[in-house]
N, C-alpha and C. Protein backbone atom coordinates (compact mmCIF):
# COMPACT_ATOMS: atom_id res chain seq x y z
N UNK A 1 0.81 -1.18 0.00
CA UNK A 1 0.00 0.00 0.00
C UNK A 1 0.86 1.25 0.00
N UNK A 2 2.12 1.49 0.88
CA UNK A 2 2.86 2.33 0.93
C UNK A 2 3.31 2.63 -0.64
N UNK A 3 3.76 1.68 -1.22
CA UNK A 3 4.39 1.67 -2.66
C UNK A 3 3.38 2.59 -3.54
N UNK A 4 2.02 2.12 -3.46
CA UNK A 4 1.12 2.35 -4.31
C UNK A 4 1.15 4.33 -4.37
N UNK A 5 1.54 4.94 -3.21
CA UNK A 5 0.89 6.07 -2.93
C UNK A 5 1.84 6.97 -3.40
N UNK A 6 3.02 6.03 -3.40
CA UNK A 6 4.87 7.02 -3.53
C UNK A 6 4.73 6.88 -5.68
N UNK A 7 3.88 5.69 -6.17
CA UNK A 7 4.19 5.66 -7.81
C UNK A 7 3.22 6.45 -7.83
N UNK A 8 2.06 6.85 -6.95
CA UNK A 8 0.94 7.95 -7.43
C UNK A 8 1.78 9.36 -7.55
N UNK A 9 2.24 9.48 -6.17
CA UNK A 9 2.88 11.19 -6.48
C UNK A 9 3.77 11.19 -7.37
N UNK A 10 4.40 10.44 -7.73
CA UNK A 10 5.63 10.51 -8.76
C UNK A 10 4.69 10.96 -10.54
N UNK A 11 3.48 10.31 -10.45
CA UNK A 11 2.91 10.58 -11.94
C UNK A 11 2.08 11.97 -11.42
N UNK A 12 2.04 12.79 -10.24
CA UNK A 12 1.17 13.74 -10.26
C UNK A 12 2.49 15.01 -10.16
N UNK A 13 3.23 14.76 -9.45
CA UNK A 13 4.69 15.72 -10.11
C UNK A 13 5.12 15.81 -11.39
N UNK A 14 4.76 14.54 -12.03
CA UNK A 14 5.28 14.74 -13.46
C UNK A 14 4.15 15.58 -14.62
N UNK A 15 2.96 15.42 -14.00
CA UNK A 15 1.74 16.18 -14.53
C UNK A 15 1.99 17.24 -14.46
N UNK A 16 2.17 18.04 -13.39
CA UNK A 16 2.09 19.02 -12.56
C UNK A 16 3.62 19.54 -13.55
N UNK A 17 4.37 18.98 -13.66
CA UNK A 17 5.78 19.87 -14.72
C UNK A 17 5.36 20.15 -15.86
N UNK A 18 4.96 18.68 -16.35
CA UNK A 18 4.18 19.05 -17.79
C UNK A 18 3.12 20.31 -18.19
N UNK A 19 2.36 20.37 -17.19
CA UNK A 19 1.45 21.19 -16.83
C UNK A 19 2.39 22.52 -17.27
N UNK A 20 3.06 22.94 -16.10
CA UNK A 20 4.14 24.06 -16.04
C UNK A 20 4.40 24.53 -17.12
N UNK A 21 5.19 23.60 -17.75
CA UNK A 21 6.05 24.04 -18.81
C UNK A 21 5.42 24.11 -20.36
N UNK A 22 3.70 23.79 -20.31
CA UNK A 22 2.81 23.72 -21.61
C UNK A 22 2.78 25.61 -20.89
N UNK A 23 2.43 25.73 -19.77
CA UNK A 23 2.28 27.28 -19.33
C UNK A 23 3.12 28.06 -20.13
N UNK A 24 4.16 27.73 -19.75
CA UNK A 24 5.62 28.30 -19.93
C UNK A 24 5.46 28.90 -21.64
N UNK A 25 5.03 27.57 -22.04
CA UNK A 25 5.79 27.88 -23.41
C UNK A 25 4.98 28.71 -24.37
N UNK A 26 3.73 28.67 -23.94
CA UNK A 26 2.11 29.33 -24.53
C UNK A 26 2.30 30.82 -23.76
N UNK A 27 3.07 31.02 -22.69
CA UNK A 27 3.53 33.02 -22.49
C UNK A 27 4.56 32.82 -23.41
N UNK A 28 5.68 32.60 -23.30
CA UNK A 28 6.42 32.88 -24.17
C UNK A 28 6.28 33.07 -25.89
N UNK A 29 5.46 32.65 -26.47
CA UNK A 29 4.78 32.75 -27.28
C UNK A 29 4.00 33.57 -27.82
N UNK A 30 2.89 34.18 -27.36
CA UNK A 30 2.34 35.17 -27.54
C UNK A 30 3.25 36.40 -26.97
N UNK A 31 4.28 36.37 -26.21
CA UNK A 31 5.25 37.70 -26.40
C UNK A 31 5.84 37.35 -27.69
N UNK A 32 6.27 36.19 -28.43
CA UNK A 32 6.99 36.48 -29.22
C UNK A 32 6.42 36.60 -30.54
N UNK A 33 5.54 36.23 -30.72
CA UNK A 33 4.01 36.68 -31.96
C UNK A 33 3.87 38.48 -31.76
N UNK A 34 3.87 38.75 -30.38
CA UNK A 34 3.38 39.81 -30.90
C UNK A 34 4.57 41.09 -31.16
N UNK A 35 5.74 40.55 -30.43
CA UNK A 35 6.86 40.93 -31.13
C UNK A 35 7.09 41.30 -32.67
N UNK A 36 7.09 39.76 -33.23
CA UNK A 36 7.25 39.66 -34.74
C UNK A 36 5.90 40.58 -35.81
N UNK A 37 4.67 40.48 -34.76
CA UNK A 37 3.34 41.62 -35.20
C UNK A 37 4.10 42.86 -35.51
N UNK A 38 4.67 42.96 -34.26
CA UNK A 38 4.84 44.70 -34.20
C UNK A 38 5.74 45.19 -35.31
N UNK A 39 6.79 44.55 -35.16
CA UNK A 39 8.22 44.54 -36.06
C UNK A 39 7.45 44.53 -37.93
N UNK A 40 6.67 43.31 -38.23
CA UNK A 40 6.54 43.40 -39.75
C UNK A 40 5.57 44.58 -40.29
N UNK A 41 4.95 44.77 -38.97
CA UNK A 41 4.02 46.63 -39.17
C UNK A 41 5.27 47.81 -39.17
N UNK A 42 6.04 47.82 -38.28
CA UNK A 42 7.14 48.77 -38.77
C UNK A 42 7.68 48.88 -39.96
N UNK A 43 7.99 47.47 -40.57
CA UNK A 43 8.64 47.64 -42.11
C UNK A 43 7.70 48.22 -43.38
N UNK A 44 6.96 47.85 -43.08
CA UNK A 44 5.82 48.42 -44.43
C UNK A 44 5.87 49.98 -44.48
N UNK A 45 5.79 50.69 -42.62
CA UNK A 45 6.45 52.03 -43.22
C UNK A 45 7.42 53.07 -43.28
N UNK A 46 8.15 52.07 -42.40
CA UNK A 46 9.55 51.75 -42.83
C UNK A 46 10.14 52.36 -44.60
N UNK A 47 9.35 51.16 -45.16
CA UNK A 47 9.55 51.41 -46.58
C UNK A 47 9.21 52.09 -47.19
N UNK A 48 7.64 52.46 -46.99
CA UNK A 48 7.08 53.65 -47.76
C UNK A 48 7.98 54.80 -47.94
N UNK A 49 8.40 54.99 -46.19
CA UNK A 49 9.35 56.31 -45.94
C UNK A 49 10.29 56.41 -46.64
N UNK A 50 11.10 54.76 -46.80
CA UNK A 50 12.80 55.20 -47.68
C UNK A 50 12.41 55.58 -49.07
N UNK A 51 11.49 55.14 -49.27
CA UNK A 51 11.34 56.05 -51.01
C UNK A 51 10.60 57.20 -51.20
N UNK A 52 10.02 57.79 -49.69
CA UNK A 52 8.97 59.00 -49.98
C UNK A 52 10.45 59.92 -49.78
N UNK A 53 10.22 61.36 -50.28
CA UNK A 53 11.32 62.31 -49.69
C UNK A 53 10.34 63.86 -50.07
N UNK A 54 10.41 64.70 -49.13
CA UNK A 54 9.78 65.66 -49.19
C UNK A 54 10.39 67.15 -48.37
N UNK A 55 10.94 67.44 -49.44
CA UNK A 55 11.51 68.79 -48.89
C UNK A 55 11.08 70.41 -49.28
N UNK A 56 11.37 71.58 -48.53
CA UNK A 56 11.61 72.37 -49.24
C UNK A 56 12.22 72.88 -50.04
N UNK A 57 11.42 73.78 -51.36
CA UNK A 57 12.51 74.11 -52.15
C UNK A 57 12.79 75.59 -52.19
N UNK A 58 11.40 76.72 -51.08
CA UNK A 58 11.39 77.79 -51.09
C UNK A 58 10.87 78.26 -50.43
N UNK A 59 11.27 79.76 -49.23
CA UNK A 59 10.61 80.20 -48.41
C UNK A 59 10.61 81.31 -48.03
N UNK A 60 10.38 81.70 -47.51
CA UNK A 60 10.08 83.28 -47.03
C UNK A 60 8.86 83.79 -46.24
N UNK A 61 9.72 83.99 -44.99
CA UNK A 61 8.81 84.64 -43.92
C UNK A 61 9.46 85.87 -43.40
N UNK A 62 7.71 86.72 -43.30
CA UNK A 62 8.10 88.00 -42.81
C UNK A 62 6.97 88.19 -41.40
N UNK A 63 7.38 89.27 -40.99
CA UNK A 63 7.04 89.76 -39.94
C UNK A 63 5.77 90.14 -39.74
N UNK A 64 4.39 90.23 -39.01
CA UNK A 64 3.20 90.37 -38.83
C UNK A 64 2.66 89.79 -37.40
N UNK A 65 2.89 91.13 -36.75
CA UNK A 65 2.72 91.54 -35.19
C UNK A 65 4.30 90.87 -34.39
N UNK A 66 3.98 90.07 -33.71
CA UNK A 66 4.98 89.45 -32.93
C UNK A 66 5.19 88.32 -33.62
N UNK A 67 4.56 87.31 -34.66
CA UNK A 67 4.63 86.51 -35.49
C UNK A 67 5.50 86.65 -36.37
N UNK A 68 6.22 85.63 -36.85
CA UNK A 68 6.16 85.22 -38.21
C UNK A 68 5.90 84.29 -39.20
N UNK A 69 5.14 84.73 -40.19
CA UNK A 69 4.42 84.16 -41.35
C UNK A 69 4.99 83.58 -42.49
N UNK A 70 5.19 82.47 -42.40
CA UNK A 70 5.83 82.22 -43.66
C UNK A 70 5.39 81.42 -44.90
N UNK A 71 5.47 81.79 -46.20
CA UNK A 71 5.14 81.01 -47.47
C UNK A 71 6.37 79.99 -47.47
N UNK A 72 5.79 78.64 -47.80
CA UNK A 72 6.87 77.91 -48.19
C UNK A 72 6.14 76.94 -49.55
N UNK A 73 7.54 76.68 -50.40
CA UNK A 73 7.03 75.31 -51.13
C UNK A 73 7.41 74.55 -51.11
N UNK A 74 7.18 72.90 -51.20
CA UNK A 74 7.23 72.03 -50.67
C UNK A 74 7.88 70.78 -52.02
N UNK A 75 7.94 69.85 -52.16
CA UNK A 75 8.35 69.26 -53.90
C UNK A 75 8.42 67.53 -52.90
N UNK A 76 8.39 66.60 -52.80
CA UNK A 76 7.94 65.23 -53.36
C UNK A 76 8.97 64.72 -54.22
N UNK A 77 10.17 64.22 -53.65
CA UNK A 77 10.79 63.57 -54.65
C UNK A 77 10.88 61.52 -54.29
N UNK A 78 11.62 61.05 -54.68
CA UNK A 78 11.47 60.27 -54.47
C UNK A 78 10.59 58.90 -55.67
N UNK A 79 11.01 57.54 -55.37
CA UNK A 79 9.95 56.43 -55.99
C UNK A 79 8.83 56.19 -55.42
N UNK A 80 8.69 56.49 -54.22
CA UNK A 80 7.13 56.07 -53.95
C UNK A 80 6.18 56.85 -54.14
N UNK A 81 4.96 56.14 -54.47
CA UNK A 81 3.96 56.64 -54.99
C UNK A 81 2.58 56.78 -53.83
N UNK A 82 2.55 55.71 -52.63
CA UNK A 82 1.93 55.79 -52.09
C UNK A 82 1.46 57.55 -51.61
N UNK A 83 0.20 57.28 -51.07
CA UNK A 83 -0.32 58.87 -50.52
C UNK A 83 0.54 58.97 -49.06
N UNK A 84 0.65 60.21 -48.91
CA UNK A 84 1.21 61.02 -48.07
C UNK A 84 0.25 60.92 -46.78
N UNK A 85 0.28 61.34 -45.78
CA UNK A 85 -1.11 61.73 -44.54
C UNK A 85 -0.74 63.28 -44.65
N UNK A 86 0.95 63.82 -44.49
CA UNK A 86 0.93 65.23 -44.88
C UNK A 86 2.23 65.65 -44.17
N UNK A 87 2.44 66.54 -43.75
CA UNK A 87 3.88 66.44 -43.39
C UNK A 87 3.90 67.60 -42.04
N UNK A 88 4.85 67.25 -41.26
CA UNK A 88 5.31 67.96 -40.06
C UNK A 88 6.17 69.03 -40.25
N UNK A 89 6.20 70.56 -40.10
CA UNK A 89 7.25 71.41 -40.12
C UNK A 89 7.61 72.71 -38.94
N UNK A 90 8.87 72.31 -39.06
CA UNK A 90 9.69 72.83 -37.74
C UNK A 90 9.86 74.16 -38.38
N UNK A 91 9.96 75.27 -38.19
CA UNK A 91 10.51 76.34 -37.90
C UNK A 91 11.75 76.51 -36.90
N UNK A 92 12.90 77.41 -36.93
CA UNK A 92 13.51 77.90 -36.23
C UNK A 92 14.42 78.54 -36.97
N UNK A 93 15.39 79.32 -35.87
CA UNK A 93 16.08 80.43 -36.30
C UNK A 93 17.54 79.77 -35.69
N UNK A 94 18.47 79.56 -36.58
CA UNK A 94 19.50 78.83 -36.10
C UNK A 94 20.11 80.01 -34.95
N UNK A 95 20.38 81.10 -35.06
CA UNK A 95 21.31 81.96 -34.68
C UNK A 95 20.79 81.94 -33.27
N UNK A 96 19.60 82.16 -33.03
CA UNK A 96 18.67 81.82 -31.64
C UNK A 96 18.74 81.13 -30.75
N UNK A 97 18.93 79.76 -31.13
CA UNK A 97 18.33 78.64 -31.46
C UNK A 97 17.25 78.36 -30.65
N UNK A 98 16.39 78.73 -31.21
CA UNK A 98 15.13 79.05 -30.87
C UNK A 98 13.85 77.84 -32.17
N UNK A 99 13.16 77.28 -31.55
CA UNK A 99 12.36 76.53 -32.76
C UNK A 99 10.80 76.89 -32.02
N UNK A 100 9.98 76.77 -32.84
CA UNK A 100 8.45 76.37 -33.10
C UNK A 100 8.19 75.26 -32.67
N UNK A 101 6.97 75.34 -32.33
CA UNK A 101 6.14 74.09 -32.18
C UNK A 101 5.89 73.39 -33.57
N UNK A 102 5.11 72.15 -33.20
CA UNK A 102 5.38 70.96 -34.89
C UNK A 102 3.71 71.70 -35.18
N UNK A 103 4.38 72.25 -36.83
CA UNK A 103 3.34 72.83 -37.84
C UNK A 103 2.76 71.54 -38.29
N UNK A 104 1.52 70.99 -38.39
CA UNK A 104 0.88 70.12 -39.17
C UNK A 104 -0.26 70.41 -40.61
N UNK A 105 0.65 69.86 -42.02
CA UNK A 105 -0.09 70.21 -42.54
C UNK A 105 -0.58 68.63 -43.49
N UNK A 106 -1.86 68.80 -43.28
CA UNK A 106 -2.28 67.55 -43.40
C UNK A 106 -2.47 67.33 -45.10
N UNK A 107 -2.53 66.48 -45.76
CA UNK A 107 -2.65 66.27 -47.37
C UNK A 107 -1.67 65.40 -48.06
N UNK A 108 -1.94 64.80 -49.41
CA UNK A 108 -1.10 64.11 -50.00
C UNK A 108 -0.36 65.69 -50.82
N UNK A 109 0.47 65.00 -50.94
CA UNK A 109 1.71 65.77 -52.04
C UNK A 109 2.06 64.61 -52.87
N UNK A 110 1.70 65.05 -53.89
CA UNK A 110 1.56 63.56 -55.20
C UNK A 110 3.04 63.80 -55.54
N UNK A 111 3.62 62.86 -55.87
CA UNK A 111 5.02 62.57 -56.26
C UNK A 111 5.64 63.20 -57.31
N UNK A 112 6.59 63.62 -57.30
CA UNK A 112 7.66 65.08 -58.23
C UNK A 112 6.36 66.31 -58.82
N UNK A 113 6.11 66.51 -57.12
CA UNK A 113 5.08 67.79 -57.72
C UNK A 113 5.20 68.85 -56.93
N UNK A 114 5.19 69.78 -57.02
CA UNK A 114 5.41 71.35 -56.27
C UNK A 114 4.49 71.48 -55.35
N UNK A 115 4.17 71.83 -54.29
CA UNK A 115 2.92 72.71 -53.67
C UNK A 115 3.39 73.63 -52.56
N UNK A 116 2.96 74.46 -53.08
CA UNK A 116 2.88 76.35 -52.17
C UNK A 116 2.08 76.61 -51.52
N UNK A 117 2.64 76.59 -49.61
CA UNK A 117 1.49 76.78 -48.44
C UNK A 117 2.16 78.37 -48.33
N UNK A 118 0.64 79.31 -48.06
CA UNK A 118 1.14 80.38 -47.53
C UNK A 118 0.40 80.75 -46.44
N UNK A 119 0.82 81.66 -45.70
CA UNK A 119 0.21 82.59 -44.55
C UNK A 119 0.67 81.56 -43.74
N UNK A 120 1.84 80.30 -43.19
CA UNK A 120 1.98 79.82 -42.20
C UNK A 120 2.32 80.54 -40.94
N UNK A 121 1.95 80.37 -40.02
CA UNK A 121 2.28 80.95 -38.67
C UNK A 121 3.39 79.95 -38.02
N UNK A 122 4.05 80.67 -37.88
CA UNK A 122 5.31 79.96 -37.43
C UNK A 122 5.48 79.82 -35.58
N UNK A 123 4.61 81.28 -35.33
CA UNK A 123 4.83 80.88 -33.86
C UNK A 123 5.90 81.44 -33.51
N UNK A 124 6.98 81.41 -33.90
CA UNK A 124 8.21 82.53 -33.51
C UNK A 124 7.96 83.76 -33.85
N UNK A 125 9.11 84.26 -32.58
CA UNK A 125 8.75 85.66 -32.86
C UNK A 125 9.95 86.30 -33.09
N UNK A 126 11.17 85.52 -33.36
CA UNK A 126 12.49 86.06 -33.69
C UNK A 126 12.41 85.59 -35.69
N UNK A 127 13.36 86.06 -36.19
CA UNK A 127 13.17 86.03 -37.61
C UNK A 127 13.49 84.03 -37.68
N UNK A 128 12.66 83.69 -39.00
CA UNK A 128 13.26 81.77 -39.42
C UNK A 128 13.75 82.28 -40.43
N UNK A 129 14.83 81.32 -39.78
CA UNK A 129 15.98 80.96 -40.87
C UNK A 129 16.06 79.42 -41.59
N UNK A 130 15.34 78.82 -41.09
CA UNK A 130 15.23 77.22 -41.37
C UNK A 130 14.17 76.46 -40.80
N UNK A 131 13.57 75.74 -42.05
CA UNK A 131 12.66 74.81 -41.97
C UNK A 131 13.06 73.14 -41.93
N UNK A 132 12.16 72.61 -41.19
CA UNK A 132 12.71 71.24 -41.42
C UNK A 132 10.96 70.61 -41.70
N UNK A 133 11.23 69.81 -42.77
CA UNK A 133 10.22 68.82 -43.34
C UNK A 133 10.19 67.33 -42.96
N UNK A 134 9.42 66.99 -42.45
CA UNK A 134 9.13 65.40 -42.42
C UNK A 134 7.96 64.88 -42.59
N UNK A 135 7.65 64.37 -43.73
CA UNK A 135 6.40 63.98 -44.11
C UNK A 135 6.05 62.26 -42.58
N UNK A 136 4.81 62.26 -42.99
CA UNK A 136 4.11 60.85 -42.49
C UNK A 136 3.05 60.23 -43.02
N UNK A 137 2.90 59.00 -42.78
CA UNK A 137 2.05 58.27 -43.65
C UNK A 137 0.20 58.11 -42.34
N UNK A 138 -0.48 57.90 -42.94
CA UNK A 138 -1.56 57.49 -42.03
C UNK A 138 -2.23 55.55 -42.10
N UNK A 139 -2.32 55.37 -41.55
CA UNK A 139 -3.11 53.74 -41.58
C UNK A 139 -4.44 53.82 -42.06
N UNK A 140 -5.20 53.25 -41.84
CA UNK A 140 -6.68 52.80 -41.74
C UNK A 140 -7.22 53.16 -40.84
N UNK A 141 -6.42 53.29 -39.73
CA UNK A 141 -7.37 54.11 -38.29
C UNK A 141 -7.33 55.01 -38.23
N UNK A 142 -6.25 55.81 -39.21
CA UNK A 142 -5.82 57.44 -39.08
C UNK A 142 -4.89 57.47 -38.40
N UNK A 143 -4.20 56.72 -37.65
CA UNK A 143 -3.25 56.86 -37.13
C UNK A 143 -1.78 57.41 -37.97
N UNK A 144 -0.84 58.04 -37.27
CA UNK A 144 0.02 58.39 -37.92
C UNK A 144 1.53 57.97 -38.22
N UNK A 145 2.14 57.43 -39.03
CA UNK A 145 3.41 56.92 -39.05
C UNK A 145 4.60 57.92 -39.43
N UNK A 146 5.17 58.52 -38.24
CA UNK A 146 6.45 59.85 -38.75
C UNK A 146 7.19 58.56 -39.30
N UNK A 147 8.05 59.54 -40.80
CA UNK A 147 9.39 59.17 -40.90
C UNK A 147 10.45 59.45 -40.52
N UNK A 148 11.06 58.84 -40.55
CA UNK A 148 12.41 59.20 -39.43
C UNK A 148 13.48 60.03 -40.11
N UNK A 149 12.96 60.30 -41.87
CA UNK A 149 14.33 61.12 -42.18
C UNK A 149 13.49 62.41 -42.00
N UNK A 150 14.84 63.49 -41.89
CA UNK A 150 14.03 65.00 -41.81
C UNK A 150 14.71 66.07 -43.08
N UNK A 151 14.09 66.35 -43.63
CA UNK A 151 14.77 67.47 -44.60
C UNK A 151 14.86 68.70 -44.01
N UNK A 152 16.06 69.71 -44.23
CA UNK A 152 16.38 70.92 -43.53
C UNK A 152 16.29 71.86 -45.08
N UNK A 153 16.05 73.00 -44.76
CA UNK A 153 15.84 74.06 -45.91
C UNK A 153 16.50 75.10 -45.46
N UNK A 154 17.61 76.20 -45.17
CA UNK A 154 18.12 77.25 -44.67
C UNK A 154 18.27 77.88 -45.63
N UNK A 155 17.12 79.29 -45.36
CA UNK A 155 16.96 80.20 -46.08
C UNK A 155 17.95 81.95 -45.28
């Protein structure tokens, strides 16, 4: 009878590991799924970005009150064709160094094409000397994807 009770616990420890380690391996798992999720959503815009490029090619801001206002144009170079969500722009005055808050201007800029924003408010109130451009892409939810390169314009 003694025997009988010592081969029982021996198959309920071995359950009980098995058990464990089916645990074990089903967390580890869904961290690493959703790892590999996250990562193959980065590359898609990832890529968009290495072929979008969007800089300035012209600007000029002047003075109006404590503001300044600036016209800029914008150009789309690059192979990709995908749509734009629209692009982010920095203002500042190197000599200052003084910058703006992030200008958002929302829209596609179709590929090797010009477009001229004017009356921007820059928000500074010392003279800009330089813009910086970084377009972003949007999802399906609207959400927004910055690219990580930035174009500089010093006017």
């Amino acid at each position: 009878m003694l025997g009988d009770k010592k081969g029982l616990s021996t198959i309920v420890v071995t359950l009980i590991i098995i058990l464990i380690s089916l645990v074990a391996v089903g967390i580890v798992w869904v961290v690493v799924r959703n790892v590999i999720q996250t990562g193959t959503g980065n590359i898609e815009w990832d890529t968009k970005c290495i072929v979008t490029d969007v800089g300035a090619t012209a600007a000029n801001c002047s003075a109006v009150g404590v503001s300044r206002i600036c016209d800029i144009t914008l150009q789309r170079s690059g192979t990709g064709s995908d749509a734009i969500g629209g692009v982010k722009l920095v203002f500042k005055n190197t000599t200052a160094a003084t910058s703006s808050g992030l200008v958002n201007k929302i829209g596609d800029i179709q590929p090797l094409v010009t477009v001229s924003y004017t009356g921007i408010n820059s928000t500074l109130t010392v003279n800009v000397n330089k813009i910086e451009v970084t377009a972003y892409f949007k999802d399906e939810s609207g959400n927004e994807h910055i690219c990580g390169q930035t174009n500089s314009f010093t006017f």
